[in-house]
C-alpha atoms as a PDB file:
ATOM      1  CA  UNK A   1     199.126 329.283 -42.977  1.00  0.00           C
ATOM      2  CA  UNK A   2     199.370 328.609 -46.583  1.00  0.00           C
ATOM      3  CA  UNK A   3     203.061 327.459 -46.454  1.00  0.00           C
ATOM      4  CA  UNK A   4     201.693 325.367 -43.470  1.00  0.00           C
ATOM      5  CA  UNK A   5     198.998 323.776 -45.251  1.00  0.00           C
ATOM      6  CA  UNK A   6     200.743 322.827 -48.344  1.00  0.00           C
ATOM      7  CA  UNK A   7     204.232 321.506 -46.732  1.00  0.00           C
ATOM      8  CA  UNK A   8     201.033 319.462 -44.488  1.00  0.00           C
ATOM      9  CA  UNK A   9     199.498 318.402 -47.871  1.00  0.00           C
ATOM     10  CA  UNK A  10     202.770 317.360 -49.428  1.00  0.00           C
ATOM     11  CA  UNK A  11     203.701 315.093 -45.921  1.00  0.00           C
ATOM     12  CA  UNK A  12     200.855 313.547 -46.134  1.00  0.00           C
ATOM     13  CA  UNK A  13     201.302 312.694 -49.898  1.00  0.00           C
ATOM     14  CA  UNK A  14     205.052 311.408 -48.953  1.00  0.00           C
ATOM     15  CA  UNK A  15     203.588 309.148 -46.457  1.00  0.00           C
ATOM     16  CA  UNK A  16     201.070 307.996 -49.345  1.00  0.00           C
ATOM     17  CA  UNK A  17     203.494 307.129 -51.531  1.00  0.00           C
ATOM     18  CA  UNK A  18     204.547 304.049 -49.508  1.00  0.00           C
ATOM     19  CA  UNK A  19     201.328 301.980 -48.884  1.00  0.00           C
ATOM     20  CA  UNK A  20     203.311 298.719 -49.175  1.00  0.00           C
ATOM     21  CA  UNK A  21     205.895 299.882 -46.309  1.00  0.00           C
ATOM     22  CA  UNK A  22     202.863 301.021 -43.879  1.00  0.00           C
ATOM     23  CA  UNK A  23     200.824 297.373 -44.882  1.00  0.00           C
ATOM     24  CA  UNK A  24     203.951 295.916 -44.203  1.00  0.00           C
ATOM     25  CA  UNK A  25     205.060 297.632 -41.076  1.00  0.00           C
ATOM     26  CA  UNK A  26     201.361 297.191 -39.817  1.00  0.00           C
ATOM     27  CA  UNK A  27     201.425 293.511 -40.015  1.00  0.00           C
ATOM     28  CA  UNK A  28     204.872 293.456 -38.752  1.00  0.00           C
ATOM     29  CA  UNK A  29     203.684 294.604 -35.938  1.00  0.00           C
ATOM     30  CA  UNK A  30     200.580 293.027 -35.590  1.00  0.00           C
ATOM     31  CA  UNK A  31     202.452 289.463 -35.706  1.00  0.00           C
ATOM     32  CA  UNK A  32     205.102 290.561 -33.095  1.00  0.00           C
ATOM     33  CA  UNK A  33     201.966 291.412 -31.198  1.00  0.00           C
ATOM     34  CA  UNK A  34     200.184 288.116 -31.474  1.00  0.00           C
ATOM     35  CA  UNK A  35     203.807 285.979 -30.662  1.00  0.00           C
ATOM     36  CA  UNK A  36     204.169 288.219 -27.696  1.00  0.00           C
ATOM     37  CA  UNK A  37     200.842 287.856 -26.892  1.00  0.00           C
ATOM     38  CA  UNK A  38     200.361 283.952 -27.666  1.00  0.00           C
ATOM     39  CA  UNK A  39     203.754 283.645 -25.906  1.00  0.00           C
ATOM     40  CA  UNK A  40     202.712 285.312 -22.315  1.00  0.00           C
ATOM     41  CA  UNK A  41     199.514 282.835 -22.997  1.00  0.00           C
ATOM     42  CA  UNK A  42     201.207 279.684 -22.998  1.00  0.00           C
ATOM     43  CA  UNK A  43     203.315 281.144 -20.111  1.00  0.00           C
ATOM     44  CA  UNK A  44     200.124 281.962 -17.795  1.00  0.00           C
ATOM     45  CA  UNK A  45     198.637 278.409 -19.262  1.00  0.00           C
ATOM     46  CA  UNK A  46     202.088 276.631 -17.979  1.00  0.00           C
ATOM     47  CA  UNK A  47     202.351 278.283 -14.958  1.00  0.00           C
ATOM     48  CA  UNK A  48     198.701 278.564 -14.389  1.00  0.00           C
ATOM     49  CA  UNK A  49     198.583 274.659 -14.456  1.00  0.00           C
ATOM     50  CA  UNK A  50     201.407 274.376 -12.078  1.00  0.00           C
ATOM     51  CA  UNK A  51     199.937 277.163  -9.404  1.00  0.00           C
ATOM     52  CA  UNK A  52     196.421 275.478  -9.790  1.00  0.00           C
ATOM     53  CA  UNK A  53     197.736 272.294  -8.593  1.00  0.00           C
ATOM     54  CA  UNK A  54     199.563 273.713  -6.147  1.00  0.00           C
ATOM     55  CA  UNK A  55     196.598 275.772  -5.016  1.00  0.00           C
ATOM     56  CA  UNK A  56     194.361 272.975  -4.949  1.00  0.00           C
ATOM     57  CA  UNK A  57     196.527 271.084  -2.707  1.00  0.00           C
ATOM     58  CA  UNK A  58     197.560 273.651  -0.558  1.00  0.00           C
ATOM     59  CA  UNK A  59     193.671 274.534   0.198  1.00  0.00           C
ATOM     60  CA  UNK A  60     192.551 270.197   0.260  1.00  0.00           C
ATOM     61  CA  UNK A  61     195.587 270.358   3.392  1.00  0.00           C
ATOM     62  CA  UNK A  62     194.485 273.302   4.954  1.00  0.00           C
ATOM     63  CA  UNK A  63     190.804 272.077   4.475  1.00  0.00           C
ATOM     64  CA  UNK A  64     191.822 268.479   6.288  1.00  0.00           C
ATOM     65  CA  UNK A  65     193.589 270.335   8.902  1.00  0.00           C
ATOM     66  CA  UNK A  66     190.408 272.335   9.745  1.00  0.00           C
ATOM     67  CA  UNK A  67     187.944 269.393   9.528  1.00  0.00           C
ATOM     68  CA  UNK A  68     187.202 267.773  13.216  1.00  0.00           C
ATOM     69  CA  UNK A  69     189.219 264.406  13.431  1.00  0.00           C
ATOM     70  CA  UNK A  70     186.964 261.360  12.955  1.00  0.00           C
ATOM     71  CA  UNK A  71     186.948 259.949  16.635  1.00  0.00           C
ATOM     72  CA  UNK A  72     187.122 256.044  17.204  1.00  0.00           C
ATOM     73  CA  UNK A  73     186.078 255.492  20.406  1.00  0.00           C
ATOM     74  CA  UNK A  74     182.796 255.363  21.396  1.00  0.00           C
ATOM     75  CA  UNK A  75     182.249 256.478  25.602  1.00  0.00           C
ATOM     76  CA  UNK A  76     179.132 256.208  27.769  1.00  0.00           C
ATOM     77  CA  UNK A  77     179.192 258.548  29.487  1.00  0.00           C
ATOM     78  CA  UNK A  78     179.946 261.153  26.713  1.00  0.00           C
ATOM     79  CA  UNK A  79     180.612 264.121  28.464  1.00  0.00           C
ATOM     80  CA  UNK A  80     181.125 263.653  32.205  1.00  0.00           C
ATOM     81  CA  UNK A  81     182.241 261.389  34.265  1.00  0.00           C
ATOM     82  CA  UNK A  82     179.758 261.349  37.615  1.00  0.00           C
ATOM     83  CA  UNK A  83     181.118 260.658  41.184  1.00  0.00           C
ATOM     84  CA  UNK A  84     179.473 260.224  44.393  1.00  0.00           C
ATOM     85  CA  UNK A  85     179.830 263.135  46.684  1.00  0.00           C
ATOM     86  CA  UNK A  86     181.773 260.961  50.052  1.00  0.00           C
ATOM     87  CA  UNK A  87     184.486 264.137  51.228  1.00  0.00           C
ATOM     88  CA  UNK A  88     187.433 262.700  52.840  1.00  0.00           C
ATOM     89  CA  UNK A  89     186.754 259.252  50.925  1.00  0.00           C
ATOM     90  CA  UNK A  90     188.332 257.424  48.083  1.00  0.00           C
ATOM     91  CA  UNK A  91     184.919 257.189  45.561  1.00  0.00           C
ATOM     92  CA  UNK A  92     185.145 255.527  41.809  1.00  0.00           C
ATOM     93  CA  UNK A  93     183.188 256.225  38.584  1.00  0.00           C
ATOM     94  CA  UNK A  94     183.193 254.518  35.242  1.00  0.00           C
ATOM     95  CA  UNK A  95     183.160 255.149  31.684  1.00  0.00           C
ATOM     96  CA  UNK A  96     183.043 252.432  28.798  1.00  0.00           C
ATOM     97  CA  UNK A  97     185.562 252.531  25.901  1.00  0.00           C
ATOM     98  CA  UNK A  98     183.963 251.143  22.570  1.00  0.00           C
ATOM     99  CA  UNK A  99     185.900 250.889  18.991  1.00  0.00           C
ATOM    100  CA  UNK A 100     183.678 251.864  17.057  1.00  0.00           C
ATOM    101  CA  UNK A 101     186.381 251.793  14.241  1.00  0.00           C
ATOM    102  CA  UNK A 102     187.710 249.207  11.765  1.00  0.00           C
ATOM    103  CA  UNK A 103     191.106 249.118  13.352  1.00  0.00           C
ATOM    104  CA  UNK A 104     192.976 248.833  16.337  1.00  0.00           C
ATOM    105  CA  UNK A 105     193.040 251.573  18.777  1.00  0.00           C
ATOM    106  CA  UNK A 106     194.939 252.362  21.276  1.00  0.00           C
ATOM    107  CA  UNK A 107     193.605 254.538  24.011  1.00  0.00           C
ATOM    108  CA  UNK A 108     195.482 256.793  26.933  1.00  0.00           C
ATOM    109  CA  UNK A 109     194.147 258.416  29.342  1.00  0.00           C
ATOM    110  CA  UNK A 110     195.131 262.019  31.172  1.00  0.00           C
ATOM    111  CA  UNK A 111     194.027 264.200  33.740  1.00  0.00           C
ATOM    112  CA  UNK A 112     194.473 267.456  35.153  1.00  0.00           C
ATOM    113  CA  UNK A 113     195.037 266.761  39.028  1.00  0.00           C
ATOM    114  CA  UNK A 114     196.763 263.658  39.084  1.00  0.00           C
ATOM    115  CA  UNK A 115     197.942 263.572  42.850  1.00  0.00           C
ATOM    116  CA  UNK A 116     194.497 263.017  43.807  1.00  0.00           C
ATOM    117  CA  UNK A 117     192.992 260.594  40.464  1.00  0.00           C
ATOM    118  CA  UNK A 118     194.036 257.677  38.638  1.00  0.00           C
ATOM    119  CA  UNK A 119     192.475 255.293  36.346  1.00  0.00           C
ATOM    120  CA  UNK A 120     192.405 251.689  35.454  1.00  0.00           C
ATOM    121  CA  UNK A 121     193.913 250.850  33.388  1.00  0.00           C
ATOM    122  CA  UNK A 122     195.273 253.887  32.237  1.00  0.00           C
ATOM    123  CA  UNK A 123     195.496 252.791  28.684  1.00  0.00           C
ATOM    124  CA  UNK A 124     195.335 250.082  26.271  1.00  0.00           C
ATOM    125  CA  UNK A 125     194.486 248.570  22.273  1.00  0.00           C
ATOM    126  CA  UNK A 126     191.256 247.544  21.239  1.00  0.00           C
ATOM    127  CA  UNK A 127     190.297 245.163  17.977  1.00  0.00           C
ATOM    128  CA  UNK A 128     187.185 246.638  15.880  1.00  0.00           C
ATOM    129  CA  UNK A 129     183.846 246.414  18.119  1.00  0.00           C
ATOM    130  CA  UNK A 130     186.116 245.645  21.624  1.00  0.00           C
ATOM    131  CA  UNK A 131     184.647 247.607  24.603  1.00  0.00           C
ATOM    132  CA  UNK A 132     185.937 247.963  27.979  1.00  0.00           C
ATOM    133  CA  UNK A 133     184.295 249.512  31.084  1.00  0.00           C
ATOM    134  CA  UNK A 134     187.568 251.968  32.494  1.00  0.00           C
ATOM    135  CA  UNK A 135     187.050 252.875  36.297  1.00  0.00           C
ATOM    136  CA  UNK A 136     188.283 256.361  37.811  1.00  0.00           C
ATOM    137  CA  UNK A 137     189.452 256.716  41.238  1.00  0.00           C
ATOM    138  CA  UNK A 138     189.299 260.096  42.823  1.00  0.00           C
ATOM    139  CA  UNK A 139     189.626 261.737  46.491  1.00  0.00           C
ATOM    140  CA  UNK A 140     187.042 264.033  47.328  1.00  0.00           C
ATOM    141  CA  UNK A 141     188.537 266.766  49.640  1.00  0.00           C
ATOM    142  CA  UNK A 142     186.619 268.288  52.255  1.00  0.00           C
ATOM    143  CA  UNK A 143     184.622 271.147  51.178  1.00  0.00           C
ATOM    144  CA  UNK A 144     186.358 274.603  52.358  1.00  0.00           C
ATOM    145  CA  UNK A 145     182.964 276.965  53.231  1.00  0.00           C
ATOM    146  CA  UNK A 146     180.735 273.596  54.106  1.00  0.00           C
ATOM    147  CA  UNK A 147     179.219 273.788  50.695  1.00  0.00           C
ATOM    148  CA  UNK A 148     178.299 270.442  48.927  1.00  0.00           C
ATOM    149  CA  UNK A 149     178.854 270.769  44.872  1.00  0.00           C
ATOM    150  CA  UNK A 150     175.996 268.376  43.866  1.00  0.00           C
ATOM    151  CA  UNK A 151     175.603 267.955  40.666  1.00  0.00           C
ATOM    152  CA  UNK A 152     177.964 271.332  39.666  1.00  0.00           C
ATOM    153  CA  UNK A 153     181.186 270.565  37.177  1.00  0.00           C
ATOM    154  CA  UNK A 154     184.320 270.497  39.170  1.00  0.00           C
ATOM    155  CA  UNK A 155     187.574 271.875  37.631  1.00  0.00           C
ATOM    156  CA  UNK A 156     189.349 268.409  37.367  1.00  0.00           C
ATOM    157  CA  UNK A 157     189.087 267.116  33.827  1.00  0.00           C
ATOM    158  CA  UNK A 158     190.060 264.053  31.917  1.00  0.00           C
ATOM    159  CA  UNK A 159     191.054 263.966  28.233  1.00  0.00           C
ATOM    160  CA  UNK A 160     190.955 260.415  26.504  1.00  0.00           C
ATOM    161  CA  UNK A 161     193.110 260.114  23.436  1.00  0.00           C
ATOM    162  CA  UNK A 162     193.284 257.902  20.693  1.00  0.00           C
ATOM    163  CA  UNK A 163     195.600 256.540  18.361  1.00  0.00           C
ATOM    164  CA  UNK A 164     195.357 254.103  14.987  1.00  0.00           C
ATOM    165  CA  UNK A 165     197.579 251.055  15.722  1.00  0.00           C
ATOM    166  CA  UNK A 166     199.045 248.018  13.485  1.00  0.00           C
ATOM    167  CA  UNK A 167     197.651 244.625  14.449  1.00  0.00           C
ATOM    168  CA  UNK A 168     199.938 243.026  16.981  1.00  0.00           C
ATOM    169  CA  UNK A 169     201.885 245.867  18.628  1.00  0.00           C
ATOM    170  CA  UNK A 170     201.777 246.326  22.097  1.00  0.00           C
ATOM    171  CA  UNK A 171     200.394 249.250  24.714  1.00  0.00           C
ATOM    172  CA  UNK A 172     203.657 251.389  25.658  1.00  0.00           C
ATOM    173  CA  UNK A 173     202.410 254.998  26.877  1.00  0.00           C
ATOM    174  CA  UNK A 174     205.529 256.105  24.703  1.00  0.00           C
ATOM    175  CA  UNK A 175     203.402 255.366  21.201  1.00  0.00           C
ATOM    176  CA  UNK A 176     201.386 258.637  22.398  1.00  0.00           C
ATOM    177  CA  UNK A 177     204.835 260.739  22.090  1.00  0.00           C
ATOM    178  CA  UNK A 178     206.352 258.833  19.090  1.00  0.00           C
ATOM    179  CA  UNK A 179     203.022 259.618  16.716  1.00  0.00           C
ATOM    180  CA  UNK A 180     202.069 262.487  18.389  1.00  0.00           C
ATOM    181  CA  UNK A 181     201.124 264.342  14.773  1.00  0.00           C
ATOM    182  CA  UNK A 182     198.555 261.081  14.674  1.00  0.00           C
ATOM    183  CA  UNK A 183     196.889 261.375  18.174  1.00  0.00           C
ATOM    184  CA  UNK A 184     193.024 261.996  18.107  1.00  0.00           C
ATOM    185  CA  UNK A 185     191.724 264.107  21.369  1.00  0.00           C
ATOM    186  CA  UNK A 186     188.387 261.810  21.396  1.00  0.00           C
ATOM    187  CA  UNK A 187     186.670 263.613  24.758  1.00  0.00           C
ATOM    188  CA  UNK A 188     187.310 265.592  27.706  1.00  0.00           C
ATOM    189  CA  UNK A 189     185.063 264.772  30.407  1.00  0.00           C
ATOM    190  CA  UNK A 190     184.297 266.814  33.120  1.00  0.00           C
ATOM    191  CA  UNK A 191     183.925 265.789  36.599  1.00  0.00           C
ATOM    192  CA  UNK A 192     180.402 266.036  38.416  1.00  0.00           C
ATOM    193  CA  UNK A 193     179.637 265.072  41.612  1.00  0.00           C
ATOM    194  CA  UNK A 194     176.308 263.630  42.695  1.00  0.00           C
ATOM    195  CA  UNK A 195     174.405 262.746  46.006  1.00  0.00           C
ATOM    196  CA  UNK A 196     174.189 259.439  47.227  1.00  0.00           C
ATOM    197  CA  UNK A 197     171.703 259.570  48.992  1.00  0.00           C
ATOM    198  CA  UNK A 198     169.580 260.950  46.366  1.00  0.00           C
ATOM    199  CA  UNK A 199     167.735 258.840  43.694  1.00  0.00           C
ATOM    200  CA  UNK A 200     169.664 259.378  40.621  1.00  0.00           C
ATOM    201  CA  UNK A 201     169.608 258.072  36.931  1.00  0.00           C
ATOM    202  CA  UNK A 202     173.098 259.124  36.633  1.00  0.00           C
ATOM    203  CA  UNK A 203     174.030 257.268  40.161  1.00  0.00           C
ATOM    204  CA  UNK A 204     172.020 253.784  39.133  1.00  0.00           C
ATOM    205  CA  UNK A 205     174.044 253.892  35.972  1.00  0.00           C
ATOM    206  CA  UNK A 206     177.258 254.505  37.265  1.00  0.00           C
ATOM    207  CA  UNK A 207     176.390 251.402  39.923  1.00  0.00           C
ATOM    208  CA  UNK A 208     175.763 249.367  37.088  1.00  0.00           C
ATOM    209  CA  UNK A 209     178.873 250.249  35.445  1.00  0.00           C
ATOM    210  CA  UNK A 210     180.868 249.547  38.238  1.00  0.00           C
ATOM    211  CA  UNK A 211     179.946 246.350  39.086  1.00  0.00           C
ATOM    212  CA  UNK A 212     180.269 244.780  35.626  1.00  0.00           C
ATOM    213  CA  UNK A 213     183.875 246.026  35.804  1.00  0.00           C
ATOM    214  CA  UNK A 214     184.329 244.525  38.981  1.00  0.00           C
ATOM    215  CA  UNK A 215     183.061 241.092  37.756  1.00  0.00           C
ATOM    216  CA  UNK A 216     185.116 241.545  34.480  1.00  0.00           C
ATOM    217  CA  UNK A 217     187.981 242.172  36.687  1.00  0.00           C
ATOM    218  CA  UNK A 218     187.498 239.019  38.959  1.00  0.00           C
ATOM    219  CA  UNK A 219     186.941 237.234  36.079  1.00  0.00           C
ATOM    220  CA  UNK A 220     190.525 238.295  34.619  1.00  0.00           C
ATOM    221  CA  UNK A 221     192.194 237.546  37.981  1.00  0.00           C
ATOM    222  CA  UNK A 222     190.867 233.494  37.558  1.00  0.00           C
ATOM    223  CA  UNK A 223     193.820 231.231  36.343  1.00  0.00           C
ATOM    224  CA  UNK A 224     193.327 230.007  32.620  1.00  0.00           C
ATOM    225  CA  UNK A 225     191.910 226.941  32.404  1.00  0.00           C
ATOM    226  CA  UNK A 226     194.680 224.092  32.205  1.00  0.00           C
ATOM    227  CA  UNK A 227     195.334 222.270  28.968  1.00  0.00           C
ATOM    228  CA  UNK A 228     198.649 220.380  29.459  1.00  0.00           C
ATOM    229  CA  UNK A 229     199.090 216.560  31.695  1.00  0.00           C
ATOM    230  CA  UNK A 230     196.085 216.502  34.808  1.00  0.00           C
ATOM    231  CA  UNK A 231     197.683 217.049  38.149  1.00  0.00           C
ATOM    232  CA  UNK A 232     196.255 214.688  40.743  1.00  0.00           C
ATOM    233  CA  UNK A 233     197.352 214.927  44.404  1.00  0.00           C
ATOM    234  CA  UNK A 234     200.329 217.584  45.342  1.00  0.00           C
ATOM    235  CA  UNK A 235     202.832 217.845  42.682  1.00  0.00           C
ATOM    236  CA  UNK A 236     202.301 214.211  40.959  1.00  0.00           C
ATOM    237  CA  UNK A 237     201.663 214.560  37.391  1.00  0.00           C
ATOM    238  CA  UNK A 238     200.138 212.027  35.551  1.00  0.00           C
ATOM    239  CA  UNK A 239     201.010 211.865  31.401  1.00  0.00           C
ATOM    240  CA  UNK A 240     198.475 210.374  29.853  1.00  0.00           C
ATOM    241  CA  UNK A 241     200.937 209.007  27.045  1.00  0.00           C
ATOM    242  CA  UNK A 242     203.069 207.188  29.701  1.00  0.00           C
ATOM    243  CA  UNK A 243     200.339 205.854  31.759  1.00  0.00           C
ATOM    244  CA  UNK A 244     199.515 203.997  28.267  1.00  0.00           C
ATOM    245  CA  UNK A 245     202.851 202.727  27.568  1.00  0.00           C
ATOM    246  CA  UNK A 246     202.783 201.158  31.087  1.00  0.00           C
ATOM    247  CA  UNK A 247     199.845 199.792  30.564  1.00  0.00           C
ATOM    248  CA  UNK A 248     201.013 198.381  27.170  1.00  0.00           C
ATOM    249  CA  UNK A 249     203.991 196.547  28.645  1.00  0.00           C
ATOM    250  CA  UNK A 250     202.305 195.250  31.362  1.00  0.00           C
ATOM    251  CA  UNK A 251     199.665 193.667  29.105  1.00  0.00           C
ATOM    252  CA  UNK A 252     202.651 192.533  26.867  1.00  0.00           C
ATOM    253  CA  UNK A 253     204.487 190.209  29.976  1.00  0.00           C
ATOM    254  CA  UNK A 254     201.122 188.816  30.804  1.00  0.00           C
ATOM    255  CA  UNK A 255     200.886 187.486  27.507  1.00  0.00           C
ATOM    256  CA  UNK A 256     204.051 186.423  27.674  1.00  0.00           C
ATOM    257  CA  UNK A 257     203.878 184.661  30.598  1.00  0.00           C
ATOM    258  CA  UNK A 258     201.115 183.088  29.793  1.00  0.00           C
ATOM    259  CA  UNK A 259     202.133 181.636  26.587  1.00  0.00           C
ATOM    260  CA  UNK A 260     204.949 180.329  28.883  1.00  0.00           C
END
């Protein structure tokens, strides 16, 4: 133990002996410890920067993706579209289209038994604040157990898309499969059938609605009114600009003659 302690003792005084080696090896190794340190910093601050970005764009994309698309079309009715309940018959119902955007919009619509509906028109453009009163044609079929589904939701639906649109280009179904990443689903509307023979808010409207899209229809089907030469009689035109020039000339050799 003695032999232990003092070969202990004289270590310990070897080790003494060289306080500048053990300052210097501490700091040595302190400062390789701070470069390595302040090195892997600036690394996680570089890359840090560049993942943080990327982070923060990665999460804004993900965040637009899960955000509803603003629509920009404006419908009345919103969520059905009301029919009267005629079986065997041919019956209509209407829903008006407003852009309610600052563009132009082009609109399509779709529907899940098309053998038995269509619509008119089936698509189009509208300017900012142009409306349109769309009118849906459907066969009712008879009912199979004599039931009558008043005012139940049948299965048929109808989905109205939209789509943003340069000024100037013109309604081709096609633009809904060329932009497809683009396309806004603005409603599906359900269909519901009503009584007519009952007193109906629902029924009044849709009469309403469908006889200002007759009249707008008439009034599409009138022939512009005409701005070129007035046609009198069957096929004789009359320009104005030659009737002068008769008239000019004939003033001209009575003149002349008279001078004469």
């Amino acid at each position: 133990m003695a032999i232990a302690d003092s070969h202990h003792q004289q270590s310990n005084k070897k080790w003494r002996l060289c306080p500048f080696w053990q300052s210097a090896t501490a700091s040595s190794s302190s400062s390789s410890t701070n470069n390595l340190y302040n090195q892997s910093q600036n690394h996680s601050y570089q890359n840090g920067g560049v993942a943080s970005s990327t982070r923060s764009s990665t999460v804004s994309s993900v965040a637009r993706s899960l955000l509803p698309a603003r629509r920009k079309l404006r419908l009345d009715p919103s969520n059905n579209l009301y029919f009267p309940y005629e079986p065997g018959k041919q019956v209509r119902s209407a829903v008006r289209i407003k852009n309610s955007s600052k563009s132009h919009v082009a609109f399509k619509f779709q529907t899940t038994a098309p053998k038995s509906c269509y619509m008119r028109p089936p698509g189009g453009i509208l300017v900012p604040g142009e409306e349109l009163i769309a009118t849906v044609f459907k066969f009712v079929e008879q009912p199979e157990n004599n039931e009558k589904p008043i005012n139940q939701k049948s299965k048929v639906k109808f989905k109205i898309m939209s789509l943003k649109v340069k000024e100037g280009t013109d309604y081709v179904p096609e633009l809904f499969d060329e932009q497809r990443d683009q396309v806004t689903v603005e409603r599906i509307l359900r269909v519901v059938f009503l009584d007519p023979d009952r007193a109906n808010p629902a029924l009044e409207k849709l009469k309403r609605q469908l006889a200002e899209a007759d009249a707008a229809l008439e009034a599409r089907k009138k022939p512009p009114a005409e701005t070129g030469p007035r046609v009198v009689g069957e096929g004789l035109v009359i320009d104005e600009w030659k009737e002068r020039r008769e008239k000019y000339l004939a003033r001209q050799q009575v003149e002349a003659v008279d001078s004469v």
